[in-house]
C-alpha atoms as a PDB file:
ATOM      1  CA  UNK A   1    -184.098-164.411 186.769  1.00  0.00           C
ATOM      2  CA  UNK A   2    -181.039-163.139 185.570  1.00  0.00           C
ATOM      3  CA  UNK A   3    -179.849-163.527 181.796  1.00  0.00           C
ATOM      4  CA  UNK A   4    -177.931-166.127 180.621  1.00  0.00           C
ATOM      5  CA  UNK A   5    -174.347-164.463 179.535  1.00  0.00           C
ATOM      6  CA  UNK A   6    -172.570-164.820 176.523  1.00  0.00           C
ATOM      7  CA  UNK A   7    -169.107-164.486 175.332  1.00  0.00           C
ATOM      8  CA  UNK A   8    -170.257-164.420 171.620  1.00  0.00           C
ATOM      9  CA  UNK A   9    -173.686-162.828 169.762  1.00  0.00           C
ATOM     10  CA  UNK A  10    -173.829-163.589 166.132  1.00  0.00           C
ATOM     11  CA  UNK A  11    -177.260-161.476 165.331  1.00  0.00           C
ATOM     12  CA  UNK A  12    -175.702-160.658 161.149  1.00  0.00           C
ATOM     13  CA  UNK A  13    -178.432-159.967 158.643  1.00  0.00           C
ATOM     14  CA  UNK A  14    -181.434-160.426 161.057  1.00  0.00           C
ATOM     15  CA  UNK A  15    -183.586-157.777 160.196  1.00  0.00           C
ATOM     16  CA  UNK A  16    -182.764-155.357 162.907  1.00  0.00           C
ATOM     17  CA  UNK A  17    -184.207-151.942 162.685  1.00  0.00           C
ATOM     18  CA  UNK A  18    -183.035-150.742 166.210  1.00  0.00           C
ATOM     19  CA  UNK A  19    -180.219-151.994 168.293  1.00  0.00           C
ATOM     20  CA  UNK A  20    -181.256-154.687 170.431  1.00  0.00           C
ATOM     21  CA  UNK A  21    -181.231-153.635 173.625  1.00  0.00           C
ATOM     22  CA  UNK A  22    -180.943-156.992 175.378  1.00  0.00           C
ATOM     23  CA  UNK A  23    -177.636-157.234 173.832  1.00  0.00           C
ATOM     24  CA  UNK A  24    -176.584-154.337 176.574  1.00  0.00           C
ATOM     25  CA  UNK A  25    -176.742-156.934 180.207  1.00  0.00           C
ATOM     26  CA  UNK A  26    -174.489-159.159 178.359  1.00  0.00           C
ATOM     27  CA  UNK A  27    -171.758-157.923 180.585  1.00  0.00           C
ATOM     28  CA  UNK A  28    -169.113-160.617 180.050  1.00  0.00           C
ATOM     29  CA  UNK A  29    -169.585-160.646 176.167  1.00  0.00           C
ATOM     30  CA  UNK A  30    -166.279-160.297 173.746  1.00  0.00           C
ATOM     31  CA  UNK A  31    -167.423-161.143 170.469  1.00  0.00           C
ATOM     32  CA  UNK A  32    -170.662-159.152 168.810  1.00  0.00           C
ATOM     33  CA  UNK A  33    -171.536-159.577 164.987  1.00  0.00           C
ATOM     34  CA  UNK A  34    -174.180-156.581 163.827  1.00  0.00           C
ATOM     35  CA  UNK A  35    -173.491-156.981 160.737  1.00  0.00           C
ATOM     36  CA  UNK A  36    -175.404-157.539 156.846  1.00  0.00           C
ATOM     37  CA  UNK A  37    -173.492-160.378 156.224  1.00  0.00           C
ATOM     38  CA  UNK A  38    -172.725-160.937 152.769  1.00  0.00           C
ATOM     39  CA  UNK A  39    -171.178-163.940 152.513  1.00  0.00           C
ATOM     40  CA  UNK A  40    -173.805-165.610 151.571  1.00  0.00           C
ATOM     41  CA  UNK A  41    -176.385-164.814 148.132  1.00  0.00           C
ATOM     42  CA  UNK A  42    -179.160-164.181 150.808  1.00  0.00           C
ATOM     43  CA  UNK A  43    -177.300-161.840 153.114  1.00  0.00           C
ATOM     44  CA  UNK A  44    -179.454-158.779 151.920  1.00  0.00           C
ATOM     45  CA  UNK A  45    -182.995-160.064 152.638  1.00  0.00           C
ATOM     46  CA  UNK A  46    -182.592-159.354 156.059  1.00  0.00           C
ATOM     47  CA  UNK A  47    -180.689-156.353 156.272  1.00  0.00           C
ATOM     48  CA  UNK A  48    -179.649-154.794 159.363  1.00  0.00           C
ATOM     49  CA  UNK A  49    -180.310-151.138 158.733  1.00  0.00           C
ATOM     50  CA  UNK A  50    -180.578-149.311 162.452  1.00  0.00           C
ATOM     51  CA  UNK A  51    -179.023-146.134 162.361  1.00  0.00           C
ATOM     52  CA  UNK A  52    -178.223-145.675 166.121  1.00  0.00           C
ATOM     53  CA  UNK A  53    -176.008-146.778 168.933  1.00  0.00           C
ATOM     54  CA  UNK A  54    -176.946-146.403 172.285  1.00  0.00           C
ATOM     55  CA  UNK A  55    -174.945-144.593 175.055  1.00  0.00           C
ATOM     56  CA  UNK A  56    -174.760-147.568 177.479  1.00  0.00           C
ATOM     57  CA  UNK A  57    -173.139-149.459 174.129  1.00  0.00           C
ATOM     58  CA  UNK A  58    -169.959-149.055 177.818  1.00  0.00           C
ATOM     59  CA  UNK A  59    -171.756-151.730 179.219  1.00  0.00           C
ATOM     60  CA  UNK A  60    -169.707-154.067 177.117  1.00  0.00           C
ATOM     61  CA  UNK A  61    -166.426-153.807 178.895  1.00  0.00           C
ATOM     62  CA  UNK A  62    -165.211-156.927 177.759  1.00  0.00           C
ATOM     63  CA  UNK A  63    -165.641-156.392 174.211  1.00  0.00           C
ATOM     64  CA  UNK A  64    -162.407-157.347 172.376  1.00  0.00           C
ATOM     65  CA  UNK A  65    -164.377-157.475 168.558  1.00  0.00           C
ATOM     66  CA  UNK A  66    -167.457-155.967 166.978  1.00  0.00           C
ATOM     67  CA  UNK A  67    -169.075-155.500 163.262  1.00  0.00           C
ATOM     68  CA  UNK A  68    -171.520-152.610 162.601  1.00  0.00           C
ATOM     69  CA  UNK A  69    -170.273-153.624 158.165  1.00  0.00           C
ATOM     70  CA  UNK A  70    -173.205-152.619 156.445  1.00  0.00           C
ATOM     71  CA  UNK A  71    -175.267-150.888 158.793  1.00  0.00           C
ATOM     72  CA  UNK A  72    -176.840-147.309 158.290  1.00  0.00           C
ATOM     73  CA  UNK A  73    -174.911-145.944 161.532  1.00  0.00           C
ATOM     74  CA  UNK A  74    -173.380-142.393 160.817  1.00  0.00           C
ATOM     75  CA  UNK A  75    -172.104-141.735 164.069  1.00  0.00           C
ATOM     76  CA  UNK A  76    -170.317-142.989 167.164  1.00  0.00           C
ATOM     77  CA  UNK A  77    -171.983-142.393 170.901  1.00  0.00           C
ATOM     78  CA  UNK A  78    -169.419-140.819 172.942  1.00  0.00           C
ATOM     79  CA  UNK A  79    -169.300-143.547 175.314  1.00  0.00           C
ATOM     80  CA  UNK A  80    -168.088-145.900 172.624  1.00  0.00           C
ATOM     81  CA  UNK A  81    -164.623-145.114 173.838  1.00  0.00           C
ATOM     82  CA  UNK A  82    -164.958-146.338 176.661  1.00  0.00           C
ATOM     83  CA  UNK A  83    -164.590-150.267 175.185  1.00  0.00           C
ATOM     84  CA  UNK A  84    -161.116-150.177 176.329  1.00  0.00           C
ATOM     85  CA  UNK A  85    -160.582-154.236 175.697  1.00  0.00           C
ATOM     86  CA  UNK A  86    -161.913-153.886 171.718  1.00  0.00           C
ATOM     87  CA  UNK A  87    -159.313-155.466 169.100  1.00  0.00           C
ATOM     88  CA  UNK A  88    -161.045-155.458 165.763  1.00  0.00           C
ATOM     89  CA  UNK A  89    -163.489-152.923 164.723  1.00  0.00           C
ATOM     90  CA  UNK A  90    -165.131-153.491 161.017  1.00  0.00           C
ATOM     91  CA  UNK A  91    -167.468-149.967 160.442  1.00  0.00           C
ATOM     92  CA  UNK A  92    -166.780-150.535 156.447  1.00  0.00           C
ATOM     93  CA  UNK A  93    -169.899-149.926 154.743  1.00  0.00           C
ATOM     94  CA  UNK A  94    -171.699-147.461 157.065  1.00  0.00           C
ATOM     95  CA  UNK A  95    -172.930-144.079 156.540  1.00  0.00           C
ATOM     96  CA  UNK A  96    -169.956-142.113 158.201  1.00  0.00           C
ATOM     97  CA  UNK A  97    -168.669-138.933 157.062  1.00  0.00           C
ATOM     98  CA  UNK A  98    -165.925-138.218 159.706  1.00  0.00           C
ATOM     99  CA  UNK A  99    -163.164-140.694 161.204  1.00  0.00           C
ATOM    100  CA  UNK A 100    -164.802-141.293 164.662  1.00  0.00           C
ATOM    101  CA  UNK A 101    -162.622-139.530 166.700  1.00  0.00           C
ATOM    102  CA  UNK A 102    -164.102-141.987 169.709  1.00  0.00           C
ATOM    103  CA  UNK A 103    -161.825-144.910 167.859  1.00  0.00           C
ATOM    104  CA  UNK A 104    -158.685-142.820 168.770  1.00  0.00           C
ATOM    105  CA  UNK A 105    -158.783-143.805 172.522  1.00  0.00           C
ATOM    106  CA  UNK A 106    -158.492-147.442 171.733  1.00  0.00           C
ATOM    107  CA  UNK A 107    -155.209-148.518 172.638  1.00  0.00           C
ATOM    108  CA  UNK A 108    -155.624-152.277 172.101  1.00  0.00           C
ATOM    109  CA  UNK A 109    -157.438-151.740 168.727  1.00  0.00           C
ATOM    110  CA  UNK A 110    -155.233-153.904 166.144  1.00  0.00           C
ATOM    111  CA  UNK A 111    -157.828-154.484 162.963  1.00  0.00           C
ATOM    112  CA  UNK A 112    -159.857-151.476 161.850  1.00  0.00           C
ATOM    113  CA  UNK A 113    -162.119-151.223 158.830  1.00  0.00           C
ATOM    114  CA  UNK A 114    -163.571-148.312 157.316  1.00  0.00           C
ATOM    115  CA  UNK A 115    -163.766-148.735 153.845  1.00  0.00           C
ATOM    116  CA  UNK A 116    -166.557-147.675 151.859  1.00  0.00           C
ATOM    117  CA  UNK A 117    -167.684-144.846 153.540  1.00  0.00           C
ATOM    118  CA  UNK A 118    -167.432-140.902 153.221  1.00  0.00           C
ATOM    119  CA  UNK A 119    -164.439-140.252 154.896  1.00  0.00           C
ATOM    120  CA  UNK A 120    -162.325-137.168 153.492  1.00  0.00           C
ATOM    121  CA  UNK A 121    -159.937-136.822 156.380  1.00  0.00           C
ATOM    122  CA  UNK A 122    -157.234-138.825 158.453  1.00  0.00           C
ATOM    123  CA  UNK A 123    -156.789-137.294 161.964  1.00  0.00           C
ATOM    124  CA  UNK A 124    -153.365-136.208 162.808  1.00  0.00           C
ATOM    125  CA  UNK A 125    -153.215-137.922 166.452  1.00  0.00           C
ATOM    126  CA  UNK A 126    -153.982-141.073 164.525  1.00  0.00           C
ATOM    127  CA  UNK A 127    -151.011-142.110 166.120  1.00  0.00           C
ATOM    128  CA  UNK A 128    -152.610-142.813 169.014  1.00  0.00           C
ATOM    129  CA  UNK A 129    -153.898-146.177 168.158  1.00  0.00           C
ATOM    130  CA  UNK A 130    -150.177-147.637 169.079  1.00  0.00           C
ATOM    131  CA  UNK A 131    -150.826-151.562 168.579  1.00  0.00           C
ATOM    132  CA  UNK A 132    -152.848-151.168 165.300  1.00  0.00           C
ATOM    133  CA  UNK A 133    -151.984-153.408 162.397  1.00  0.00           C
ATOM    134  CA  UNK A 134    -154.059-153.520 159.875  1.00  0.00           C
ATOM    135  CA  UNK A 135    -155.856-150.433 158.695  1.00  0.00           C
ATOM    136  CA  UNK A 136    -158.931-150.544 155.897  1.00  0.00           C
ATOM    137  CA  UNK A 137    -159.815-147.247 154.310  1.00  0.00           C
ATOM    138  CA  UNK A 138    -160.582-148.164 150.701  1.00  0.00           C
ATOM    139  CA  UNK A 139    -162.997-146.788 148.710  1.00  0.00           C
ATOM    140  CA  UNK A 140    -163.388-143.009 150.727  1.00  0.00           C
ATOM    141  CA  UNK A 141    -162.409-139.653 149.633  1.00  0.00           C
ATOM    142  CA  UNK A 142    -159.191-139.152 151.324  1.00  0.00           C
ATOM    143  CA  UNK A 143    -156.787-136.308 149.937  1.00  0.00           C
ATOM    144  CA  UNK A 144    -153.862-136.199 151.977  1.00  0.00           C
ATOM    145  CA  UNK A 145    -152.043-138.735 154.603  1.00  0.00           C
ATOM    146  CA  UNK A 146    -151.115-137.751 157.554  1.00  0.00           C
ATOM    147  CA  UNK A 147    -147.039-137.425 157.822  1.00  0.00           C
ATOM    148  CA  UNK A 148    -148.171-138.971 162.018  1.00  0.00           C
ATOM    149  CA  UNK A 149    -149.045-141.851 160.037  1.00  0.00           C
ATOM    150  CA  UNK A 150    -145.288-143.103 160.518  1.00  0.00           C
ATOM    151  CA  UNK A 151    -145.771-143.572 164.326  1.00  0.00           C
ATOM    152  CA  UNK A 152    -148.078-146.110 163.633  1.00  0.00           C
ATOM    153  CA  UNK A 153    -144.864-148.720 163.937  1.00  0.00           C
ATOM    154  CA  UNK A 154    -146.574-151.685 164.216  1.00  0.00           C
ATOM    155  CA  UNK A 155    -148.984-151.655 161.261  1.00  0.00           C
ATOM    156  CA  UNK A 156    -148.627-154.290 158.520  1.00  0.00           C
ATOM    157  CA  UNK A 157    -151.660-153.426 156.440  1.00  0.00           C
ATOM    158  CA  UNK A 158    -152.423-149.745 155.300  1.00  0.00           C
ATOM    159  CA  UNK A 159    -154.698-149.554 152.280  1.00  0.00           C
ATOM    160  CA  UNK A 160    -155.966-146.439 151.277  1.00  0.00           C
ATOM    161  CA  UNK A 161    -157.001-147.931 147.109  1.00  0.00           C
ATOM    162  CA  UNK A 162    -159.403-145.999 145.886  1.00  0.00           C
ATOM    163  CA  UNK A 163    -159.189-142.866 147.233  1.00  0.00           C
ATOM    164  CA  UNK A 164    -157.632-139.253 146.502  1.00  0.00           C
ATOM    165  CA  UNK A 165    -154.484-139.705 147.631  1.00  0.00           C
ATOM    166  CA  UNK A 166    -151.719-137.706 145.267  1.00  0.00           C
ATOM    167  CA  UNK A 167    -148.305-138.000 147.689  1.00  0.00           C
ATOM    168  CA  UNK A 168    -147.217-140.895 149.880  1.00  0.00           C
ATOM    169  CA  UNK A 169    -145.738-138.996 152.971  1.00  0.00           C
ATOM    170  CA  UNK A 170    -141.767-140.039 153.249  1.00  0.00           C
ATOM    171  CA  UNK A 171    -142.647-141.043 157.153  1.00  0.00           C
ATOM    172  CA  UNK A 172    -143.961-144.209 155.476  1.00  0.00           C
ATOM    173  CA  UNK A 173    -140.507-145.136 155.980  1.00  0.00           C
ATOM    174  CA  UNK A 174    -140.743-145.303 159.430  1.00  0.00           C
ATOM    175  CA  UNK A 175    -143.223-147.720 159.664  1.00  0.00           C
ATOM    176  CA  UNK A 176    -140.843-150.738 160.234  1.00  0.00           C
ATOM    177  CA  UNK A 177    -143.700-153.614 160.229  1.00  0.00           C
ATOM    178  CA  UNK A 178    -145.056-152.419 157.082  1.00  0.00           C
ATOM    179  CA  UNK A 179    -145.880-155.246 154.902  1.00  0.00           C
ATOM    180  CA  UNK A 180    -148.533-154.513 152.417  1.00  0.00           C
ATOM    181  CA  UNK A 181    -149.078-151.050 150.794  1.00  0.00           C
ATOM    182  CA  UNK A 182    -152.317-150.854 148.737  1.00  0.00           C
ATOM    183  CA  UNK A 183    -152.457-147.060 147.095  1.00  0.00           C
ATOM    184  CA  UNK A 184    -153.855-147.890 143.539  1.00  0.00           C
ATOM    185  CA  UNK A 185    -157.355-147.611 141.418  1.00  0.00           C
ATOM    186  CA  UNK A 186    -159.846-148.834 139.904  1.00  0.00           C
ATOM    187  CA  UNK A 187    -161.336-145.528 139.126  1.00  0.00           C
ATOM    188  CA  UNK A 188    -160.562-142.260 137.097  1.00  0.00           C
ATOM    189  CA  UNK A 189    -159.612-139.355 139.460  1.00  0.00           C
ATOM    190  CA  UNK A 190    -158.867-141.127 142.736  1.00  0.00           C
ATOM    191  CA  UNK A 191    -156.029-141.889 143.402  1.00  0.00           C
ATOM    192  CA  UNK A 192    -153.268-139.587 141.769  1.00  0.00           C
ATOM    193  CA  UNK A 193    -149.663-140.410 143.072  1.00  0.00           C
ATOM    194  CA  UNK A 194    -147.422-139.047 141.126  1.00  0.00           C
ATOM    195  CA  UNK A 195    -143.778-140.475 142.793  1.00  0.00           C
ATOM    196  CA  UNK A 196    -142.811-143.291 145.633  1.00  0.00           C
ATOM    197  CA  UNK A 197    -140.742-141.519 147.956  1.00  0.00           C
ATOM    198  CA  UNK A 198    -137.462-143.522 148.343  1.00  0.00           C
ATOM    199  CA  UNK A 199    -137.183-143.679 152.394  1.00  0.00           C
ATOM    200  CA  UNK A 200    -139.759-146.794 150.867  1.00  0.00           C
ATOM    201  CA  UNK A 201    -136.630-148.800 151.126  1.00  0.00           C
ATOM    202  CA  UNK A 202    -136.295-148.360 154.801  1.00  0.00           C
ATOM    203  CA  UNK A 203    -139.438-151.269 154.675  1.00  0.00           C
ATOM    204  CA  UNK A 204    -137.462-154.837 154.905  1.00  0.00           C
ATOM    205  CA  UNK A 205    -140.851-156.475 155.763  1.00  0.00           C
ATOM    206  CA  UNK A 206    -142.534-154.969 152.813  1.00  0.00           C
ATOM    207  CA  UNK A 207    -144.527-157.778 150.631  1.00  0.00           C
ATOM    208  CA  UNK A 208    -146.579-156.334 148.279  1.00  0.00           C
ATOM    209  CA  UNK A 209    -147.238-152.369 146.626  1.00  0.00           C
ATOM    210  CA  UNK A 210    -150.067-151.994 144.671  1.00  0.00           C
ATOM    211  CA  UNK A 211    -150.049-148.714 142.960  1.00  0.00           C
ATOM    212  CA  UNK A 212    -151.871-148.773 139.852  1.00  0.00           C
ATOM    213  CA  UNK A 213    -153.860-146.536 138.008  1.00  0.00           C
ATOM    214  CA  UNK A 214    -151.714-143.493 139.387  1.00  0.00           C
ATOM    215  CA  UNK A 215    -149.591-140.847 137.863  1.00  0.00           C
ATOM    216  CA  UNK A 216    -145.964-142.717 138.382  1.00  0.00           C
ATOM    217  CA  UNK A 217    -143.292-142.182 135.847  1.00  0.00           C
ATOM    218  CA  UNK A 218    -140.113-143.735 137.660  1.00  0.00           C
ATOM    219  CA  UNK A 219    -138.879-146.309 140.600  1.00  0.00           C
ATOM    220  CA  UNK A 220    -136.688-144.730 143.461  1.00  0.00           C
ATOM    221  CA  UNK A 221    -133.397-147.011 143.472  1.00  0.00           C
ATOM    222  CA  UNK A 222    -133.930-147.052 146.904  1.00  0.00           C
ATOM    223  CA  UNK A 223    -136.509-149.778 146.656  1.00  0.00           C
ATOM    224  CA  UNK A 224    -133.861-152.398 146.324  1.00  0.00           C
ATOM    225  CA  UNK A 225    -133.535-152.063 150.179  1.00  0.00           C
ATOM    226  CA  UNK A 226    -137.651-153.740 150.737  1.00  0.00           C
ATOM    227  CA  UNK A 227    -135.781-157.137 150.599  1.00  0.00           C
ATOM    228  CA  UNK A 228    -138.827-158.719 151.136  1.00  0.00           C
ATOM    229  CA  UNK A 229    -140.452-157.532 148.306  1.00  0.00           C
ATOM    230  CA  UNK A 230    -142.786-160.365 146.122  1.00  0.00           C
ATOM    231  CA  UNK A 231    -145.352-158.652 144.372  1.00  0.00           C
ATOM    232  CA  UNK A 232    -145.135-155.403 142.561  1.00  0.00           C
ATOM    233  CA  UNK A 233    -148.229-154.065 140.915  1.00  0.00           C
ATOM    234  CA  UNK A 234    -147.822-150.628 138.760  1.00  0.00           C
ATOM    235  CA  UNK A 235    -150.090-150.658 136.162  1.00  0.00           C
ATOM    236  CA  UNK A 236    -151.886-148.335 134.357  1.00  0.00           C
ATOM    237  CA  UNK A 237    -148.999-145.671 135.339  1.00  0.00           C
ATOM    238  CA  UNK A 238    -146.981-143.171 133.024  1.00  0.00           C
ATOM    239  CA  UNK A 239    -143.483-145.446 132.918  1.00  0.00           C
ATOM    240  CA  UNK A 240    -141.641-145.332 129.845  1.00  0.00           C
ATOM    241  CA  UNK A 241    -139.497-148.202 130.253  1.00  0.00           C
ATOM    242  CA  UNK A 242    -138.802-151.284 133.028  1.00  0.00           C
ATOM    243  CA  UNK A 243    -136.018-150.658 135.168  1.00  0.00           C
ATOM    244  CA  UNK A 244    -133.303-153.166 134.735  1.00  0.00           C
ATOM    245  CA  UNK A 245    -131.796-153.111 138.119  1.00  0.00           C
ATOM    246  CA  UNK A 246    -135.056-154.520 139.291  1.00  0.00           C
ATOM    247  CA  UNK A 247    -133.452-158.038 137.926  1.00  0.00           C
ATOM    248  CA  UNK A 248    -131.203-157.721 141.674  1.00  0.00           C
ATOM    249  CA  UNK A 249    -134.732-158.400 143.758  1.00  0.00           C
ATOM    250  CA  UNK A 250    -136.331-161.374 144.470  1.00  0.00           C
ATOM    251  CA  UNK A 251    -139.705-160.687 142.762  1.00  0.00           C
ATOM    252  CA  UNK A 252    -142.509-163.358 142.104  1.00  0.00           C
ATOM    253  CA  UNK A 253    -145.074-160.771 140.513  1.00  0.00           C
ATOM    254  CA  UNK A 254    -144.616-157.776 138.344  1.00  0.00           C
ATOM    255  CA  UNK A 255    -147.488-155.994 137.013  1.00  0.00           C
ATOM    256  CA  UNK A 256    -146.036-153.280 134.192  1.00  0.00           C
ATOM    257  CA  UNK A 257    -149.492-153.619 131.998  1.00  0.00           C
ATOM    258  CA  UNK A 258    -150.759-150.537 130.236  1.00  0.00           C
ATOM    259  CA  UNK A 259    -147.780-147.957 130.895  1.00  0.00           C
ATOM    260  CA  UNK A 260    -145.659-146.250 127.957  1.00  0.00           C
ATOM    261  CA  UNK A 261    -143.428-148.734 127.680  1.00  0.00           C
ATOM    262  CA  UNK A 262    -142.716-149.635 123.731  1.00  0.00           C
ATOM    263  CA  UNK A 263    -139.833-152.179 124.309  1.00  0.00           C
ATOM    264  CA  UNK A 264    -137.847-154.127 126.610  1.00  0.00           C
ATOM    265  CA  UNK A 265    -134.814-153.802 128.315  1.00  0.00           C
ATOM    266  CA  UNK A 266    -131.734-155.016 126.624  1.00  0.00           C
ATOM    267  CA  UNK A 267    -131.273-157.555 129.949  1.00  0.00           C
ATOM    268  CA  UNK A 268    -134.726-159.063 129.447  1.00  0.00           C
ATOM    269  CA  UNK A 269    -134.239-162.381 130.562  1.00  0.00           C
ATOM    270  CA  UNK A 270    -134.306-161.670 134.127  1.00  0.00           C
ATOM    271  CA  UNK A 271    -138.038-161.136 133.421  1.00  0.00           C
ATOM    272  CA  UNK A 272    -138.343-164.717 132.684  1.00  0.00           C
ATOM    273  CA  UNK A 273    -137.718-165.758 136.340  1.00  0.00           C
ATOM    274  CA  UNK A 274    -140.460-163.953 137.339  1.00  0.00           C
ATOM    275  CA  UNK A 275    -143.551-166.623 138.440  1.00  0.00           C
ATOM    276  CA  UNK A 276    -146.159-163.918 137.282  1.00  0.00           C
ATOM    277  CA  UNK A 277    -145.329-161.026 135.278  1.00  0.00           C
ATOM    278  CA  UNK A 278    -148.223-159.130 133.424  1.00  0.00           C
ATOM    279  CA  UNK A 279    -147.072-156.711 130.520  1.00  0.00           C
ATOM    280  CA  UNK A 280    -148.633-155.492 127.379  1.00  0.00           C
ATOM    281  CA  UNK A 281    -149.251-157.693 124.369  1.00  0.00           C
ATOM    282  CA  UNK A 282    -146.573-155.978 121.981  1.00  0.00           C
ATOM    283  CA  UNK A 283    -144.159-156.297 125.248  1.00  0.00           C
ATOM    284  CA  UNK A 284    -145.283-160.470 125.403  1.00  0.00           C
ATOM    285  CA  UNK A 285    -144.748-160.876 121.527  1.00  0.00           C
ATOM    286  CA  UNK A 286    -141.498-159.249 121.614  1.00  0.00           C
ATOM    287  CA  UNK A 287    -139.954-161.462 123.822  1.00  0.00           C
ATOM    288  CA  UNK A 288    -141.590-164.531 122.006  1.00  0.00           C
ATOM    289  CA  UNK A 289    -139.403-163.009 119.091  1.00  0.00           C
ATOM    290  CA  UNK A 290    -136.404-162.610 120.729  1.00  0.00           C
ATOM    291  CA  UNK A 291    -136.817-166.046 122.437  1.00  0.00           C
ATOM    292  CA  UNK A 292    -137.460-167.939 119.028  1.00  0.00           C
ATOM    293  CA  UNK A 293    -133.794-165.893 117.502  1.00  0.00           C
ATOM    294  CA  UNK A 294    -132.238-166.660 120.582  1.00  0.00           C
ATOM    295  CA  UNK A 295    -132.602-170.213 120.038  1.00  0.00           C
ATOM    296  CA  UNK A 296    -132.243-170.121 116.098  1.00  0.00           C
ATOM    297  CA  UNK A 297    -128.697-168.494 116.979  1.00  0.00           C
ATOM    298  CA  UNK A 298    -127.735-171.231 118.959  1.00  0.00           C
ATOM    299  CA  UNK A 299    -128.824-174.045 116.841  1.00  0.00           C
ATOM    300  CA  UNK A 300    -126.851-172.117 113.809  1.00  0.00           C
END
């Protein structure tokens, strides 16, 4: 009697010790889920902790998305690029040490996720994955970005927070769909950027930058040209004062907290228009101050 197939397999946080085999005559299946789940408080009682793919993983032709999140896998089989039709890959969480070089043939791969593993190199033909558009890689050790990494025109996500990173490559600017940048830190000696290069303002689709807790002193003019900026996180950095041509964008969050900054800019009020803007107490109370004379000079 032949099995019964699927076009989804949700087996997250079952208790699996060893790939399930049976999962491999499911010919016609596009949706797998391997999975711990954690979206629930009980996701780690069952934990699904095998450590091995098998070979005929090709049997899966049809797969367009798989998790292996949370898993102890620490390699890919070499047949794994053979799942031509895959869309969204999440391997966050794993045991990997090395970008899986098998990924690279995937040309319909648009989501990938490998965050949280032990990852200390990008591959330079990482170009390869031509229709990718969101890319996960927080929490590794990564030193260096790839200047290929600009071919990658279609991305929209590339967040590399919480890694080594100490220069943003100026080919970022060539990555026209590029809508969220997430480069900061939430830990002491990762991330160490040091300057934004200004072919930034190239991005017109660019959202949001996160770059805190880096080693940033000054804003490239050039960032006036990401008219689509909204949110613009730079805290913990090494600026010494906010820029005042920044009043020309359209922001709707500014994060300055914790710099160098011991005053504001002459022009402050443009800061009031801002729907969420985060600066340091003795920043706040200042323009409470000047807001309270403002209004005593009028009255007098």
């Amino acid at each position: 009697m032949k099995p019964e197939l699927k076009k989804e397999i949700n087996l997250a946080s079952k208790n699996l010790k060893k790939f399930p085999d049976s999962i491999l005559v499911q010919t016609e299946l596009e949706k797998l889920d391997l999975s711990t789940y954690t979206g629930h408080w009980d996701s780690w009682i069952d934990p699904n902790e095998f450590s091995e793919i098998p070979n005929s993983i090709s049997n899966l032709k049809h797969l367009k998305w798989l998790s292996l999140s949370k898993t102890k896998i620490s390699c890919l089989p070499d047949s794994f690029s053979e799942l031509k039709e895959l869309e969204y890959l999440d391997l966050s969480s794993t045991q990997l040490r090395e970008f899986p070089k098998q990924i690279l043939t995937l040309k319909k791969l648009e989501y990938l996720d490998l965050s949280y593993c032990q990852i200390k190199t990008l591959p330079k033909d990482i170009f390869q994955l031509v229709n990718l558009k969101f890319l996960k890689l927080w929490g590794n050790e990564i030193k260096e970005i790839p200047s290929t990494i600009g071919e990658l025109k279609k991305l929209e996500l590339l967040d590399l927070y919480n890694n080594k990173i100490t220069q943003i490559p100026k080919e970022i600017g060539e990555m026209s769909n590029l809508k969220e940048i997430m480069m900061g830190s939430q830990q002491f000696e990762r991330n160490q950027i040091t300057e934004i290069p200004k072919q930034i303002g190239q991005l017109k689709k660019l959202r949001k930058i996160h770059l805190g807790n880096n080693k940033i002193s000054s804003l490239p003019t050039e960032i006036k040209g990401c008219k689509s900026l909204q949110e613009l996180t730079l805290w913990e950095n090494e600026f010494t004062e906010i820029p005042s041509w920044l009043s020309e964008m359209k922001l709707d969050d500014l994060n300055f907290f914790h710099n160098k900054i011991k005053s504001l800019p002459d022009d402050y009020k443009w800061l009031k228009r801002i729907r969420t803007l985060t600066l340091d107490f003795h920043l706040d109370e200042e323009m409470k101050l000047k807001e309270k004379k403002s209004k005593w000079m009028f009255w007098k």
